[in-house]
N, C-alpha and C. Protein backbone atom coordinates (compact mmCIF):
# COMPACT_ATOMS: atom_id res chain seq x y z
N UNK A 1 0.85 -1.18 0.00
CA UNK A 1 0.00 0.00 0.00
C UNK A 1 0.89 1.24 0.00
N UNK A 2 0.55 2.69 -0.77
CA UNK A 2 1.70 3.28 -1.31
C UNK A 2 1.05 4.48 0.28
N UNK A 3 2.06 5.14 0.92
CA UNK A 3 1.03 5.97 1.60
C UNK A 3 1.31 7.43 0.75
N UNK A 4 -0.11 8.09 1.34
CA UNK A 4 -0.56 9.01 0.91
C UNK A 4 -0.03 10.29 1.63
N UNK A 5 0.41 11.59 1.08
CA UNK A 5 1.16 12.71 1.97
C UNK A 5 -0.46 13.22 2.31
N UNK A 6 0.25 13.89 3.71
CA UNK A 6 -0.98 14.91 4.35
C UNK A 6 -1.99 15.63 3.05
N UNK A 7 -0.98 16.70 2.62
CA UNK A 7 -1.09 17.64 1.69
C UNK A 7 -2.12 16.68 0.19
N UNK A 8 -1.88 15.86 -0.55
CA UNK A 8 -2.53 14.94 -1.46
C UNK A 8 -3.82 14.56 -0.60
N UNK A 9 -4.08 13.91 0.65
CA UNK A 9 -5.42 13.80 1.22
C UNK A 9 -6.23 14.95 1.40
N UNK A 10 -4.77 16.03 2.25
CA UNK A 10 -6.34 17.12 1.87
C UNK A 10 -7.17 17.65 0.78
N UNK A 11 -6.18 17.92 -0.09
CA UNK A 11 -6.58 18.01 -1.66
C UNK A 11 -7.80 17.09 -1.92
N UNK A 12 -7.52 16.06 -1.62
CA UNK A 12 -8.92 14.45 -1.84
C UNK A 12 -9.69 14.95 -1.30
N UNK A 13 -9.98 15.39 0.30
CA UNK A 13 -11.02 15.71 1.02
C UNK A 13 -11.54 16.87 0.89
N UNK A 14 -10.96 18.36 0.17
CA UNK A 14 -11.77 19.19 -0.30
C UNK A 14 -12.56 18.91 -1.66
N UNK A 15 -12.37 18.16 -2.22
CA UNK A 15 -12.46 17.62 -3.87
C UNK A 15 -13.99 17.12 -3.33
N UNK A 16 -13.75 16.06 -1.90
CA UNK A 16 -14.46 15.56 -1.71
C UNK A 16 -15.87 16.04 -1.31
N UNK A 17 -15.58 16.93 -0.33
CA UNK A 17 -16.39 17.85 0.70
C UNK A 17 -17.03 18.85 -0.54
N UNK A 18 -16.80 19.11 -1.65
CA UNK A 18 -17.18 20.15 -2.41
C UNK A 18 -18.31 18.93 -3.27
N UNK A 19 -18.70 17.72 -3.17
CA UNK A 19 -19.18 17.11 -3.91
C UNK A 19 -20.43 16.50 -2.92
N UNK A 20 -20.30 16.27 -1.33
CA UNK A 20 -21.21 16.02 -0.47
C UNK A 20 -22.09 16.64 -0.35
N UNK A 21 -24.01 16.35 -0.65
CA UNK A 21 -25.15 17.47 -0.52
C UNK A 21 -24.75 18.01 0.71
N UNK A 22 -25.65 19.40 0.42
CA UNK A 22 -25.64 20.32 2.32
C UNK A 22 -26.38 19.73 2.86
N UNK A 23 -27.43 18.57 3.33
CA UNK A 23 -28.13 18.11 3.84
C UNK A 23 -27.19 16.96 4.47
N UNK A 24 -26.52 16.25 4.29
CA UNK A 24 -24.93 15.42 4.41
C UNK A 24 -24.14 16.06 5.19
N UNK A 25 -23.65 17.22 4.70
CA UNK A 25 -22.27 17.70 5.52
C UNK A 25 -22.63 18.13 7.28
N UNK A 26 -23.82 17.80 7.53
CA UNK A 26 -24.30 18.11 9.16
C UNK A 26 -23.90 16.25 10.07
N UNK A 27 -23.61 15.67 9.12
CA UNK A 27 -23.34 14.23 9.51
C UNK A 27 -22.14 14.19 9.95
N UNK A 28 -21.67 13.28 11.37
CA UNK A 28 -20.37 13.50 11.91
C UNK A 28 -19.74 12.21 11.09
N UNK A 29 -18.14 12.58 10.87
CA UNK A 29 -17.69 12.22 9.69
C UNK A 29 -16.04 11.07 10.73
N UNK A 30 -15.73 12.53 11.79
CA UNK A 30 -14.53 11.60 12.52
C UNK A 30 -14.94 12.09 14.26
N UNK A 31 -14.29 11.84 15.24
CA UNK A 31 -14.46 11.69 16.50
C UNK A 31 -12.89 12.17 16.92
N UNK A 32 -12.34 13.33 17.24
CA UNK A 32 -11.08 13.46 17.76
C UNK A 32 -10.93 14.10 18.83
N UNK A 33 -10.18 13.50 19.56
CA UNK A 33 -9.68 13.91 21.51
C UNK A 33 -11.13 14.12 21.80
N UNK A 34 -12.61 13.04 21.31
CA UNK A 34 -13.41 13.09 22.23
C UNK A 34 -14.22 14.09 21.58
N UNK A 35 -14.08 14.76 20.47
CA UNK A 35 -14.90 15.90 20.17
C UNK A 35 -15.58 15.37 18.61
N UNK A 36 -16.79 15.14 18.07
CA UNK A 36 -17.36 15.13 16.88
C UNK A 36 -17.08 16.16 15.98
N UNK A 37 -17.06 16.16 15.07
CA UNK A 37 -16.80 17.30 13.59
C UNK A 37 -17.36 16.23 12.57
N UNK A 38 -18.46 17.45 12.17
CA UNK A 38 -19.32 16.88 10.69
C UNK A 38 -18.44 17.25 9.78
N UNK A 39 -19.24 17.29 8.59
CA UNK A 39 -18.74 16.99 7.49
C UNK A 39 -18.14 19.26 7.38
N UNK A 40 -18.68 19.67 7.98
CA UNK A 40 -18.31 21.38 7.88
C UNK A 40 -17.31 21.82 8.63
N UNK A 41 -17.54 21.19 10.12
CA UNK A 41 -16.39 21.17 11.07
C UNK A 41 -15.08 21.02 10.65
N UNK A 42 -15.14 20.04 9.58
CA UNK A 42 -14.33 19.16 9.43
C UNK A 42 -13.46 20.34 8.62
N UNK A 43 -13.84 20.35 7.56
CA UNK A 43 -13.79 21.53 6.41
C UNK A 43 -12.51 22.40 6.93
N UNK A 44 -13.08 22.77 8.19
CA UNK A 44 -12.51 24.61 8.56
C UNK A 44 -11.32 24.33 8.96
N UNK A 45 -11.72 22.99 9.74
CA UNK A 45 -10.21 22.45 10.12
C UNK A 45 -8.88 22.00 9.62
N UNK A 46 -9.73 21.46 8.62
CA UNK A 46 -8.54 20.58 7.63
C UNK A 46 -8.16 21.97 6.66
N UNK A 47 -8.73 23.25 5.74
CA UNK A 47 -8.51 24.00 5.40
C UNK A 47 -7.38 25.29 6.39
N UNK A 48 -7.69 25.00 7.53
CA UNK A 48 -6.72 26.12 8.46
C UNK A 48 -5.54 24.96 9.07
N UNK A 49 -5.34 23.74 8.59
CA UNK A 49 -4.17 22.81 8.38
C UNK A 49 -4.23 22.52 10.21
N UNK A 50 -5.21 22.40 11.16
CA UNK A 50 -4.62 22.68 12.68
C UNK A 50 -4.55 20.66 12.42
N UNK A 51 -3.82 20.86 14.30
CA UNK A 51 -3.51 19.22 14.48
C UNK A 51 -4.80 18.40 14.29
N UNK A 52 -6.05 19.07 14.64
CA UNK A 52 -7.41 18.52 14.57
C UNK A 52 -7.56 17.70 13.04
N UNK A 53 -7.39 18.74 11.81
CA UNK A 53 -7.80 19.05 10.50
C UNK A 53 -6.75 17.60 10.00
N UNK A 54 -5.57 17.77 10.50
CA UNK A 54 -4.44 16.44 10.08
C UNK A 54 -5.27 15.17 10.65
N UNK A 55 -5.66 14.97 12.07
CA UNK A 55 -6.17 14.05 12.50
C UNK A 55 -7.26 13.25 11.80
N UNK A 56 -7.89 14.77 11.37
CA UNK A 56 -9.40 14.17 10.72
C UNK A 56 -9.00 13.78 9.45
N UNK A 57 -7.97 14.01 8.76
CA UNK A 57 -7.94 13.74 7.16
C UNK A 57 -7.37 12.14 7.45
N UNK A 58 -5.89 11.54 8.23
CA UNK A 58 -6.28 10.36 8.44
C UNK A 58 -7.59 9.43 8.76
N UNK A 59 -8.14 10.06 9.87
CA UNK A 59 -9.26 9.31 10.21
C UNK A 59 -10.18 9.18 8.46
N UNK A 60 -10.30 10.27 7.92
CA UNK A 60 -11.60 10.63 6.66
C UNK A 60 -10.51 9.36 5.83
N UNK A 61 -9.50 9.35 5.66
CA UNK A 61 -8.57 8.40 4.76
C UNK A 61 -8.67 6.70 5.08
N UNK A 62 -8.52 6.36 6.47
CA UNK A 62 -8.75 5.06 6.57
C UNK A 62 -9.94 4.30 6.59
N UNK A 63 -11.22 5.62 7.15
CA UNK A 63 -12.48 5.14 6.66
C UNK A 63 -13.08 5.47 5.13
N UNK A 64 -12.25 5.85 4.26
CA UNK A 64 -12.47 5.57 3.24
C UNK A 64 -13.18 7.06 2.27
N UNK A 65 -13.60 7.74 3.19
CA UNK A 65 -14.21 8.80 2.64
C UNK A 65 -13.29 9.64 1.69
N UNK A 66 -11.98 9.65 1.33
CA UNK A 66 -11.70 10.91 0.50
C UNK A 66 -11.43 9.94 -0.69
N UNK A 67 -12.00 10.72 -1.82
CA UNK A 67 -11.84 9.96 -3.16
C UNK A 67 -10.63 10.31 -4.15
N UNK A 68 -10.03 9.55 -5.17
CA UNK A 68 -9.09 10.10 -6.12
C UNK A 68 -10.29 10.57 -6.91
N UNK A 69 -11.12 11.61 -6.94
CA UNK A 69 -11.78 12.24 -8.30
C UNK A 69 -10.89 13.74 -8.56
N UNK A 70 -11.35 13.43 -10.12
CA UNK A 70 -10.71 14.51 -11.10
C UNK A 70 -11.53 15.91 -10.97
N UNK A 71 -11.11 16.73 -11.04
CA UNK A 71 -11.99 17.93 -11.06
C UNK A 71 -12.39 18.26 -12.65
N UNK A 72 -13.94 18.53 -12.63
CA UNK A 72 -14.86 18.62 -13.71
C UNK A 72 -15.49 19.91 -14.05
């Protein structure tokens, strides 16, 4: 399995997050130090790069949520 850099997942997970309905992104997505972040939470975090935003892009990566899609 080849791993994936921080920076390439986040890229996946905004690709991703820009493709989830707004009715979706209120759904909690990862669970870190005890605290929920939906699919928006998630967003602000992983976009302002904090330790949270890194955490959640592994977590969004091993459960499968960020996709290789092409932008259209």
């Amino acid at each position: 399995m080849v791993e994936t850099s921080l920076e390439e997942v986040r890229a996946k997970f905004i690709r991703t997050y820009a493709a989830v309905p707004a009715k979706l992104r209120e759904e909690i997505i990862a669970l870190v130090d005890d605290k929920p972040y939906n699919w928006n939470a998630a967003f602000i975090e992983v976009k302002g790069k904090t330790k949270a935003g890194d955490a959640i892009l592994r977590h969004a990566e091993a459960l499968g949520l960020v996709k290789d899609a092409e932008l259209r």
